[in-house]
N, C-alpha and C. Protein backbone atom coordinates (compact mmCIF):
# COMPACT_ATOMS: atom_id res chain seq x y z
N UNK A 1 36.19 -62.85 9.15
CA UNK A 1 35.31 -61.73 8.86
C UNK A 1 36.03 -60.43 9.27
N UNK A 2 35.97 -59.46 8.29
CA UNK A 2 36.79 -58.30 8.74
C UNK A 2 35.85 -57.39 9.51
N UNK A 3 36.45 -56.24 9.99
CA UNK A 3 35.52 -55.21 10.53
C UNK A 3 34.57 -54.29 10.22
N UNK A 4 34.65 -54.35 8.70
CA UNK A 4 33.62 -53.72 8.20
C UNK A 4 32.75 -54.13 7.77
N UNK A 5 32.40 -55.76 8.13
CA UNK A 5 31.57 -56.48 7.00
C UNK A 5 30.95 -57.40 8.25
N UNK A 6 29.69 -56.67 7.93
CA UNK A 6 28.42 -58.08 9.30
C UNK A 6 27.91 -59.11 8.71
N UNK A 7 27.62 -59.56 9.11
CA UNK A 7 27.17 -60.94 9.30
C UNK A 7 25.79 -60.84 8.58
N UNK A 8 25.06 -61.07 7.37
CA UNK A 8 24.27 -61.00 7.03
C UNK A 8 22.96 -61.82 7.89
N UNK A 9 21.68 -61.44 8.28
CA UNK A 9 20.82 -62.50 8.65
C UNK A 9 20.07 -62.98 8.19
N UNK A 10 20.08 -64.14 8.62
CA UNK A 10 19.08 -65.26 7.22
C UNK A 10 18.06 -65.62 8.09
N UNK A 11 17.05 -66.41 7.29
CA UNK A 11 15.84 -66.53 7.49
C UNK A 11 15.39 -68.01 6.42
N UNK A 12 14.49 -69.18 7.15
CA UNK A 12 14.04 -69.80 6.23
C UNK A 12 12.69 -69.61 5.94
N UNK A 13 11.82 -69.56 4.86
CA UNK A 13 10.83 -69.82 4.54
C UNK A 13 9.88 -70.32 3.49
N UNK A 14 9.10 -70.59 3.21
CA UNK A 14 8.41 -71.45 2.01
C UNK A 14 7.95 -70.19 0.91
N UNK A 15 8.54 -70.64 -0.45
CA UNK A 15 8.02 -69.53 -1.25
C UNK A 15 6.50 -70.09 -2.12
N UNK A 16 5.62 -68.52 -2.16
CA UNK A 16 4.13 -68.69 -2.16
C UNK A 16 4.00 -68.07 -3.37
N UNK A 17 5.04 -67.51 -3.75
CA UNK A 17 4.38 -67.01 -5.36
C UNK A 17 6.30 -66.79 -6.05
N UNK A 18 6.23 -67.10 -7.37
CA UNK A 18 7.18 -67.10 -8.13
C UNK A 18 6.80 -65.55 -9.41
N UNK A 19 5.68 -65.45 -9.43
CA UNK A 19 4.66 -64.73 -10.62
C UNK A 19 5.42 -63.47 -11.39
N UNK A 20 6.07 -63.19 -10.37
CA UNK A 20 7.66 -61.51 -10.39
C UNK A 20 8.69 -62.04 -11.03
N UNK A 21 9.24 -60.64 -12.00
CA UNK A 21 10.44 -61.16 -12.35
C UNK A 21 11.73 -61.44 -12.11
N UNK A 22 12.35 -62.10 -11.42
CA UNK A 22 13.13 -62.22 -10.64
C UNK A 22 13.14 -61.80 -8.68
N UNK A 23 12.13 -61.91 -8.64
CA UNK A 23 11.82 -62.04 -7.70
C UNK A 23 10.54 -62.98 -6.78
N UNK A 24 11.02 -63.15 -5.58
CA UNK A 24 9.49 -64.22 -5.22
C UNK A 24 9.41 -63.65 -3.68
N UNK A 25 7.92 -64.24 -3.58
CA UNK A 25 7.24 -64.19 -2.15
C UNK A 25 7.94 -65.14 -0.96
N UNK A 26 7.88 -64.61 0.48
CA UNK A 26 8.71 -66.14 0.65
C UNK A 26 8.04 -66.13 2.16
N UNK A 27 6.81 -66.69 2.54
CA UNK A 27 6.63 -66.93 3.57
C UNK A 27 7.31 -67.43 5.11
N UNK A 28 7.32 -66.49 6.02
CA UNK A 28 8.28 -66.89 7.30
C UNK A 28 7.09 -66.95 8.32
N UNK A 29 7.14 -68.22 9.00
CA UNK A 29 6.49 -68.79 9.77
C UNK A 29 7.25 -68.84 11.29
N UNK A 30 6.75 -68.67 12.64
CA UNK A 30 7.33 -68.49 13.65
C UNK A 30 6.26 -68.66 14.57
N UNK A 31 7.16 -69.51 15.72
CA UNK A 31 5.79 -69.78 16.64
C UNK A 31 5.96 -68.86 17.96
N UNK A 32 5.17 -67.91 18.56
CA UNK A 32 5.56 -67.35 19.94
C UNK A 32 4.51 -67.58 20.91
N UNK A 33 4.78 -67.12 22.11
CA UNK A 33 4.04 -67.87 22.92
C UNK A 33 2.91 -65.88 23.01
N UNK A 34 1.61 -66.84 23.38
CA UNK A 34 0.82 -65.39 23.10
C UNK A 34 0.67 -64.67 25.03
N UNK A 35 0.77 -63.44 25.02
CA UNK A 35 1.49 -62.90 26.01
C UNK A 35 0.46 -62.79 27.75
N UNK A 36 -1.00 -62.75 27.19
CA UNK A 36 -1.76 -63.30 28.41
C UNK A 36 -1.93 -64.58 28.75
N UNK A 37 -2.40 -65.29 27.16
CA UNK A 37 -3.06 -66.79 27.37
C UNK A 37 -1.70 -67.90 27.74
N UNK A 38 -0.80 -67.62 27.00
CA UNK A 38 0.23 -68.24 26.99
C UNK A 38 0.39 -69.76 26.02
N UNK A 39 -0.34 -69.94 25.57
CA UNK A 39 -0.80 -70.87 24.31
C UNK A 39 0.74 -70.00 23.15
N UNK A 40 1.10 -71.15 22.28
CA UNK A 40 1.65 -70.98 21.27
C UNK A 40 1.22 -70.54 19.86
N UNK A 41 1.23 -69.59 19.60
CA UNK A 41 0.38 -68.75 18.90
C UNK A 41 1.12 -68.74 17.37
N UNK A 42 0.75 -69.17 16.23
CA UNK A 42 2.22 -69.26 15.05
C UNK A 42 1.33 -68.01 13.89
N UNK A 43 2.52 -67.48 14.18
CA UNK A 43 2.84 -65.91 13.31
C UNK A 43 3.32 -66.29 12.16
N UNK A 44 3.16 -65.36 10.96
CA UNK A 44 3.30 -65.70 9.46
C UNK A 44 4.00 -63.98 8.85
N UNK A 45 5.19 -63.86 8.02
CA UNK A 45 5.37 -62.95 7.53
C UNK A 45 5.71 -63.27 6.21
N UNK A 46 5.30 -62.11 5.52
CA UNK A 46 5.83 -62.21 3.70
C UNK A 46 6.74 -61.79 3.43
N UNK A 47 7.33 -61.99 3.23
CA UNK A 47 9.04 -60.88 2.30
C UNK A 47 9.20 -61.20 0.68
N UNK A 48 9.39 -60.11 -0.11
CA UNK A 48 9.87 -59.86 -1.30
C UNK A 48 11.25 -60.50 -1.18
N UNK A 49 11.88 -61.28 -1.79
CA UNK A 49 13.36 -61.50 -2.27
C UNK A 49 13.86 -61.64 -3.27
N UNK A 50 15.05 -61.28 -3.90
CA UNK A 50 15.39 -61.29 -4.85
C UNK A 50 15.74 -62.78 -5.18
N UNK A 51 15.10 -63.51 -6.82
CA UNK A 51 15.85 -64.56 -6.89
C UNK A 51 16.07 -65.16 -8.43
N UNK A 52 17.88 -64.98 -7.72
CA UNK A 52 18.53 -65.41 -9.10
C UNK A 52 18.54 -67.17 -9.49
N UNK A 53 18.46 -67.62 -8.74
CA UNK A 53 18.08 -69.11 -8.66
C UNK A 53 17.29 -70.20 -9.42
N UNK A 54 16.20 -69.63 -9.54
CA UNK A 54 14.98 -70.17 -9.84
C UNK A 54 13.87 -70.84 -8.93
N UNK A 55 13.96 -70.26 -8.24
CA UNK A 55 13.58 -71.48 -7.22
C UNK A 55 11.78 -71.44 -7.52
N UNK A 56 11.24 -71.76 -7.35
CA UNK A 56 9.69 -72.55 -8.10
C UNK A 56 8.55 -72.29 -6.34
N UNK A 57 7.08 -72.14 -6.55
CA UNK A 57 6.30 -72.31 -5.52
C UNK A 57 6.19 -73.63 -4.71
N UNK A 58 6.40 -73.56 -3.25
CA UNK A 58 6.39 -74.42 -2.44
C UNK A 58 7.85 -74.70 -2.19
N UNK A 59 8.80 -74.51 -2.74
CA UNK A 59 10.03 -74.70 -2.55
C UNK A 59 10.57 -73.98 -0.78
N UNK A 60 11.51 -74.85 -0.20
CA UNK A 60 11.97 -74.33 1.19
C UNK A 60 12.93 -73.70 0.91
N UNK A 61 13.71 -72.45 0.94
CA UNK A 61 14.86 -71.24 0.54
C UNK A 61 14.96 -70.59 2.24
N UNK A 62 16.56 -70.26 2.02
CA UNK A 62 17.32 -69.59 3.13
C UNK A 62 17.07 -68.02 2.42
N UNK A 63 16.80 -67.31 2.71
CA UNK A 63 17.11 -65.74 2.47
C UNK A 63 18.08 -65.26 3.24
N UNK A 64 18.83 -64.06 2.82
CA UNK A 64 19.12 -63.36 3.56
C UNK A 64 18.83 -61.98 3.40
N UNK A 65 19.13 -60.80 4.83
CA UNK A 65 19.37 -59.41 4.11
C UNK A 65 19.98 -58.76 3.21
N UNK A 66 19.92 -57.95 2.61
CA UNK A 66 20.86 -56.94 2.07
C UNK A 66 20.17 -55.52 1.33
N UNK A 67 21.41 -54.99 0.78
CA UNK A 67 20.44 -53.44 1.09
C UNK A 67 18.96 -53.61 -0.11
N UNK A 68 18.47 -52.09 0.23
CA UNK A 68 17.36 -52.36 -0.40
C UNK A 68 17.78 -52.03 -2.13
N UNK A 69 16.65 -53.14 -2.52
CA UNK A 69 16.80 -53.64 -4.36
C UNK A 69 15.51 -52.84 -4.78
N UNK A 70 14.74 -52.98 -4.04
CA UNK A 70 13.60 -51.54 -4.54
C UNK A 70 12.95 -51.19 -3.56
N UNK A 71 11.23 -51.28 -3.58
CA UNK A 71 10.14 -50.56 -2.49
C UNK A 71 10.22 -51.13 -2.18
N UNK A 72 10.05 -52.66 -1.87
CA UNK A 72 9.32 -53.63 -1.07
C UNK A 72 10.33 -54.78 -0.96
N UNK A 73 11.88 -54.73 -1.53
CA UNK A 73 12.66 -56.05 -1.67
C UNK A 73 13.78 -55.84 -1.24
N UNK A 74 14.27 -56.47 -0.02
CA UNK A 74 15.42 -55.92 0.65
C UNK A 74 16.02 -57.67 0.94
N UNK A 75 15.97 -58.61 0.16
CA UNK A 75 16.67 -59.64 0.53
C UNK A 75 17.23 -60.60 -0.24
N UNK A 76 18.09 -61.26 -0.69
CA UNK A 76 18.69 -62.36 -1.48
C UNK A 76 18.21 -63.65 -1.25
N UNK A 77 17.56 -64.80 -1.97
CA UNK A 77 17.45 -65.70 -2.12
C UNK A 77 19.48 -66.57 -2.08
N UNK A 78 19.47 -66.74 -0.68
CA UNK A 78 20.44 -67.12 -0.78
C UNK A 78 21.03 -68.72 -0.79
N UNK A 79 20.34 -69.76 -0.76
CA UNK A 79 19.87 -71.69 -1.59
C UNK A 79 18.90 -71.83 -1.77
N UNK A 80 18.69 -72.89 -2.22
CA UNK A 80 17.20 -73.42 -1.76
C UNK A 80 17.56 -74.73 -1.49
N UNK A 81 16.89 -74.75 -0.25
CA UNK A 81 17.33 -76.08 0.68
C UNK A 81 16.26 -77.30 0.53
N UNK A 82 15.10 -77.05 0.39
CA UNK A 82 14.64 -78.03 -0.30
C UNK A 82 13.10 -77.72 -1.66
N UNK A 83 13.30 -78.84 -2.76
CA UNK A 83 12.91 -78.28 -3.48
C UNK A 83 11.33 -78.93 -3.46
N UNK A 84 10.24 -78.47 -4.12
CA UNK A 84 8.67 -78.82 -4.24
C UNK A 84 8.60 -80.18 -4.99
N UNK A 85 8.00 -81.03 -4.08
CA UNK A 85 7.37 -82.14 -4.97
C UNK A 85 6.64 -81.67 -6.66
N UNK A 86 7.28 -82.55 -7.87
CA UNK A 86 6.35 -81.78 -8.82
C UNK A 86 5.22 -82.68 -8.95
């Protein structure tokens, strides 16, 4: 890796809508511990990603960053690691 070039960060999550054109929803799920009770509390985020792939609803996909592609889509569908029962 040279010096001008980082390390992109990836992310896995389940995609929840395909409906965009070339692009999909991609649910990120994360468990933290909640900060009085201390119980494991599981957090949910959405991200726009771009995807050249095809990848289909319910499917498991790696994303990563990269710059922003419009308002709301700042990431690459970068595999899909596993695909939806049809």
């Amino acid at each position: 890796m040279s010096d001008n070039q980082k390390q992109a960060r990836t992310l896995e999550g389940r995609v929840i809508s395909n409906k965009m054109d070339k692009t999909v929803t991609v649910l990120i799920e994360r468990q933290v511990q909640h900060g009085l009770l201390g119980k494991i509390v599981r957090r949910s985020t959405k991200l726009h990603a771009q995807d050249d792939l095809g990848a289909n609803e319910g499917d498991l996909v790696r994303i990563a960053e990269c710059r922003p592609l419009s308002k709301t889509k700042h990431h690459r569908v970068v595999e899909i690691v596993v695909r939806a029962a049809v």
